[in-house]
PDB file of N, CA and C in Angstrom:
ATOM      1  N   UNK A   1       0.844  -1.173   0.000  1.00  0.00           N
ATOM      2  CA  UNK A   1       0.000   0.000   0.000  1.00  0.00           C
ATOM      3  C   UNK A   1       0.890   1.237   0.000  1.00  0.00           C
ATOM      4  N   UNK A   2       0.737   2.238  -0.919  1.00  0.00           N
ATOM      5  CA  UNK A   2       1.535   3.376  -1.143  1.00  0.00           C
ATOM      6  C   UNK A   2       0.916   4.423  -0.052  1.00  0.00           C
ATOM      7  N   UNK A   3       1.463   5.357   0.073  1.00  0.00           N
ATOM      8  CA  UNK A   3       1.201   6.588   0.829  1.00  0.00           C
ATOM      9  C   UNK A   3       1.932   7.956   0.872  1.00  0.00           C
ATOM     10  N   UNK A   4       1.376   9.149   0.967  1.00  0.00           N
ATOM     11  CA  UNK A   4       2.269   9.980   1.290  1.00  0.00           C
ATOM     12  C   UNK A   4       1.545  11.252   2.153  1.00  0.00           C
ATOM     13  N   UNK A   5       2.129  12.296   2.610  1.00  0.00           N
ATOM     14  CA  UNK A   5       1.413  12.976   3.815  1.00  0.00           C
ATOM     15  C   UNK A   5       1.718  14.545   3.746  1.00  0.00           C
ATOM     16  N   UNK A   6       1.237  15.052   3.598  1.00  0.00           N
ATOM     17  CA  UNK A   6       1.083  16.483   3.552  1.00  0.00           C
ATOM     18  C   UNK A   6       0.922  17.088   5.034  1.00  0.00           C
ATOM     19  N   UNK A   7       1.807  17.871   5.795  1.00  0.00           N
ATOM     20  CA  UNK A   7       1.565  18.084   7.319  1.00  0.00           C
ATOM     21  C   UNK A   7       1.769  20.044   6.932  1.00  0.00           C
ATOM     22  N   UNK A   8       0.543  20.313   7.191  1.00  0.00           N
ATOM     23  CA  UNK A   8       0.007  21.575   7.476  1.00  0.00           C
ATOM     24  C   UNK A   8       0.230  22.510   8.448  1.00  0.00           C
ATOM     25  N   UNK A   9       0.513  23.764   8.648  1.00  0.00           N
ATOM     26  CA  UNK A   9       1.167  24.448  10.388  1.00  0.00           C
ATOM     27  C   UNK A   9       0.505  25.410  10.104  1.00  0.00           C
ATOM     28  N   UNK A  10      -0.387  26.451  10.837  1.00  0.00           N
ATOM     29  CA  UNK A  10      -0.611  27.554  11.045  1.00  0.00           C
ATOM     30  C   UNK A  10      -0.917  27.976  12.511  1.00  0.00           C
ATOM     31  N   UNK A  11      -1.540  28.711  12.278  1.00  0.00           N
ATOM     32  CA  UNK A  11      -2.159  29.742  13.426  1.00  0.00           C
ATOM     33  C   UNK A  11      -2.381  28.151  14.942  1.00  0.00           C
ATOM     34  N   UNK A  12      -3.677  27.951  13.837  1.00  0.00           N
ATOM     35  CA  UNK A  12      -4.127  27.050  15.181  1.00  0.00           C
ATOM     36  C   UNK A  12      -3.317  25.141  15.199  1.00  0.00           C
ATOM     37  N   UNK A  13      -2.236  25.512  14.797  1.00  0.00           N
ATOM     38  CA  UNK A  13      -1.396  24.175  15.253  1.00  0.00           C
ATOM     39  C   UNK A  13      -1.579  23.437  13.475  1.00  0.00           C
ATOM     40  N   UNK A  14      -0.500  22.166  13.736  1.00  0.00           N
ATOM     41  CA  UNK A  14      -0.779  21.520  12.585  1.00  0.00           C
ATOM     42  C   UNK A  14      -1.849  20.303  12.597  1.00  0.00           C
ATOM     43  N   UNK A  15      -1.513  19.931  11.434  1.00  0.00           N
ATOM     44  CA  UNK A  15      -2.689  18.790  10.713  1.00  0.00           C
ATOM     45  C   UNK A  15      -2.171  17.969   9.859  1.00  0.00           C
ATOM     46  N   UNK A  16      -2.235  16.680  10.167  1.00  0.00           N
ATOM     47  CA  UNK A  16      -1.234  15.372   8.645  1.00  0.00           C
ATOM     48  C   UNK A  16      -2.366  15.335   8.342  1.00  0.00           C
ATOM     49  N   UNK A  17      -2.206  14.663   6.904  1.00  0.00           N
ATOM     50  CA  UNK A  17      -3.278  14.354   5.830  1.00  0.00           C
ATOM     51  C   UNK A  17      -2.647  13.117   5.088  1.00  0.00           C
ATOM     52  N   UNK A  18      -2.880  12.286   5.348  1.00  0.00           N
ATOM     53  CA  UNK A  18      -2.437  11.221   4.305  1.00  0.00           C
ATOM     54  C   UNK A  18      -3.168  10.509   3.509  1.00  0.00           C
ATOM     55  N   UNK A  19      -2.486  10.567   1.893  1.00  0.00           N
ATOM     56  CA  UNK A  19      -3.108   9.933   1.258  1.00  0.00           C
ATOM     57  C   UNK A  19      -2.901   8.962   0.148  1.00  0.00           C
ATOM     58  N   UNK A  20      -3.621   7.974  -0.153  1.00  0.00           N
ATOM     59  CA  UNK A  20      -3.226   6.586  -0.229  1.00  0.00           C
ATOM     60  C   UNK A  20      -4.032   6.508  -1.462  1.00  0.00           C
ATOM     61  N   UNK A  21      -4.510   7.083  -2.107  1.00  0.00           N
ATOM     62  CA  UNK A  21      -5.002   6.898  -3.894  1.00  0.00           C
ATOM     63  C   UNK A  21      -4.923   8.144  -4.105  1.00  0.00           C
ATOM     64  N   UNK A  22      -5.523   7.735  -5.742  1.00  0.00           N
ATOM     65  CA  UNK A  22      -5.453   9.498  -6.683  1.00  0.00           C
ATOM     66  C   UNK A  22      -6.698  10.349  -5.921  1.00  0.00           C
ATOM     67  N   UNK A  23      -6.542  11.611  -5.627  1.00  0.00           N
ATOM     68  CA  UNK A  23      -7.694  12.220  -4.564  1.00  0.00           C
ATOM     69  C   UNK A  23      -7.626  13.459  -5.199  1.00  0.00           C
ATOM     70  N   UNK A  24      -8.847  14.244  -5.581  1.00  0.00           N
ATOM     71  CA  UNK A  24      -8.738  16.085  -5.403  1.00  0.00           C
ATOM     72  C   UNK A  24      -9.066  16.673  -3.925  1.00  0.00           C
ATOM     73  N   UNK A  25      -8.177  17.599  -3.506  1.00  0.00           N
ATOM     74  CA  UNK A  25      -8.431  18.451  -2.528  1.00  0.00           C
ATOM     75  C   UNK A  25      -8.604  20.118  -2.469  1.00  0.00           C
ATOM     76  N   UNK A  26      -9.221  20.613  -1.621  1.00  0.00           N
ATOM     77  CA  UNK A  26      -9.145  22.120  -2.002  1.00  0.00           C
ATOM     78  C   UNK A  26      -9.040  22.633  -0.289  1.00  0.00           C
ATOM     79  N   UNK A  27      -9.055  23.874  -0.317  1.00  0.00           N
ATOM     80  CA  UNK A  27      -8.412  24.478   1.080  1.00  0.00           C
ATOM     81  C   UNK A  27      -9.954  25.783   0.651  1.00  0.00           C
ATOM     82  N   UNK A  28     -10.806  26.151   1.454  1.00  0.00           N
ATOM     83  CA  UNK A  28     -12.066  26.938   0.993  1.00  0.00           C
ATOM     84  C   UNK A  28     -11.993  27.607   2.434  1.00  0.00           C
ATOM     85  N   UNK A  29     -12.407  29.046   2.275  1.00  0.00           N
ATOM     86  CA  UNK A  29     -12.304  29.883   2.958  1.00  0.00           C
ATOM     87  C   UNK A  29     -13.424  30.113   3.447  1.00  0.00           C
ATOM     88  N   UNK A  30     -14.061  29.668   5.140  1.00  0.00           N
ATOM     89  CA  UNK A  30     -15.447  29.055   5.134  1.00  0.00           C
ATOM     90  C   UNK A  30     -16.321  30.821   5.193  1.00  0.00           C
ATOM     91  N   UNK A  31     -15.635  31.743   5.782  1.00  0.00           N
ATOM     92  CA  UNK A  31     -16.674  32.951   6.001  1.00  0.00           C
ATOM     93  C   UNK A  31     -17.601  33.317   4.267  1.00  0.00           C
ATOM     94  N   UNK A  32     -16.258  33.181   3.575  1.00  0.00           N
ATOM     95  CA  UNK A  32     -17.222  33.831   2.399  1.00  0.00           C
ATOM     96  C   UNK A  32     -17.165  32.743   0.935  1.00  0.00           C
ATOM     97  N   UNK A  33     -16.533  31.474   1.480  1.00  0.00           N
ATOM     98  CA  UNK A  33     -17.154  29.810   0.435  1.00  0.00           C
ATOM     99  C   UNK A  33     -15.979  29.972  -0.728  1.00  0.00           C
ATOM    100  N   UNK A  34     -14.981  30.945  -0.650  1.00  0.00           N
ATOM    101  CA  UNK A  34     -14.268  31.139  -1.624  1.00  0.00           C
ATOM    102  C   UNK A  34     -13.237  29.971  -1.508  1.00  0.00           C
ATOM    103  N   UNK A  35     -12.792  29.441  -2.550  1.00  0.00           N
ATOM    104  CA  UNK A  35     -12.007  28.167  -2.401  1.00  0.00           C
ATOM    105  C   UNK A  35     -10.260  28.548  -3.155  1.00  0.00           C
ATOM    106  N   UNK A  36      -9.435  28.941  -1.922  1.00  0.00           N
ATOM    107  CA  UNK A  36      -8.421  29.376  -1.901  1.00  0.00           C
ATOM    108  C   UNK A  36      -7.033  28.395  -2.866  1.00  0.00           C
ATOM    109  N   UNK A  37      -7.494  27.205  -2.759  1.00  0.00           N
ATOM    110  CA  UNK A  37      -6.131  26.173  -2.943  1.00  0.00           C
ATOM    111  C   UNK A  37      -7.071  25.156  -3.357  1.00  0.00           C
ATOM    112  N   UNK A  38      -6.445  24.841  -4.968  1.00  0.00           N
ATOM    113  CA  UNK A  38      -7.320  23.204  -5.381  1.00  0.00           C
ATOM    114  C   UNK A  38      -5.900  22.698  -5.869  1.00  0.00           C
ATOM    115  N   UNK A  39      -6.054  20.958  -5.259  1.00  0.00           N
ATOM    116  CA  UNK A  39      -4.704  20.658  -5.569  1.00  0.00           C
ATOM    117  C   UNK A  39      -5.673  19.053  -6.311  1.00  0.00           C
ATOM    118  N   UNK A  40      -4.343  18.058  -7.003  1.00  0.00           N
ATOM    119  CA  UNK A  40      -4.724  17.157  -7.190  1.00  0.00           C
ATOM    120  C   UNK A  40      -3.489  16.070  -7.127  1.00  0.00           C
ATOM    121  N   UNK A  41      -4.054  14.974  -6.363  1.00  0.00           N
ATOM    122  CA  UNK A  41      -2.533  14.015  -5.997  1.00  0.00           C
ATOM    123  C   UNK A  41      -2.728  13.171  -7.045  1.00  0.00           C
ATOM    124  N   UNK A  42      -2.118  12.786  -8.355  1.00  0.00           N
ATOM    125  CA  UNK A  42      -2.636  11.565  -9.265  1.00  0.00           C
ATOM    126  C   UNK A  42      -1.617  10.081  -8.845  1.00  0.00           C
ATOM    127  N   UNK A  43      -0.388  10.620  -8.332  1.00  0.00           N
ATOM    128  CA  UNK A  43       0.183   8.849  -8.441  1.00  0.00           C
ATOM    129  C   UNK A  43       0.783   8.887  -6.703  1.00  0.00           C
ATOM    130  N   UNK A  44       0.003   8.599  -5.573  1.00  0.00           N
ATOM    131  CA  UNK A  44       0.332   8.747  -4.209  1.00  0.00           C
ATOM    132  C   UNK A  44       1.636   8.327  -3.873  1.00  0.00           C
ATOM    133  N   UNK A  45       1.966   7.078  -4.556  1.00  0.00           N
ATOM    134  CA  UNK A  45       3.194   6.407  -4.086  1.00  0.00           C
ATOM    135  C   UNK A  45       4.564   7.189  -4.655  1.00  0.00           C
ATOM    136  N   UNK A  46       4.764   8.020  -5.382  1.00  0.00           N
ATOM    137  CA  UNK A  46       5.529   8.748  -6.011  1.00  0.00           C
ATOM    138  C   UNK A  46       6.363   7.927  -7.169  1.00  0.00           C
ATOM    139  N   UNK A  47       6.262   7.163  -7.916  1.00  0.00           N
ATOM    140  CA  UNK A  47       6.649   6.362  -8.897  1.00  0.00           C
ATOM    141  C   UNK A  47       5.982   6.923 -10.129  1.00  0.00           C
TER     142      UNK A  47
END
């Protein structure tokens, strides 16, 4: 099983994210729904 992990730091502390298939993610800015960061992981294992 492949994997890899994205670890996040701000204001209010960090956050891992790991992920283990092809996934879309986005980062959305909840006061006004605006969606700041769209990313997309296509091959997790890095090969």
């Amino acid at each position: 099983m492949a994997g890899s992990a994205v670890v996040m730091a701000g204001r209010a502390g960090g956050e891992e994210i790991v992920v283990e298939r092809p996934s879309l993610f986005l980062i959305r800015h909840r006061p006004s729904s605006d969606i700041r960061f769209f990313g997309q992981v296509v091959d997790p294992g890095g090969g």
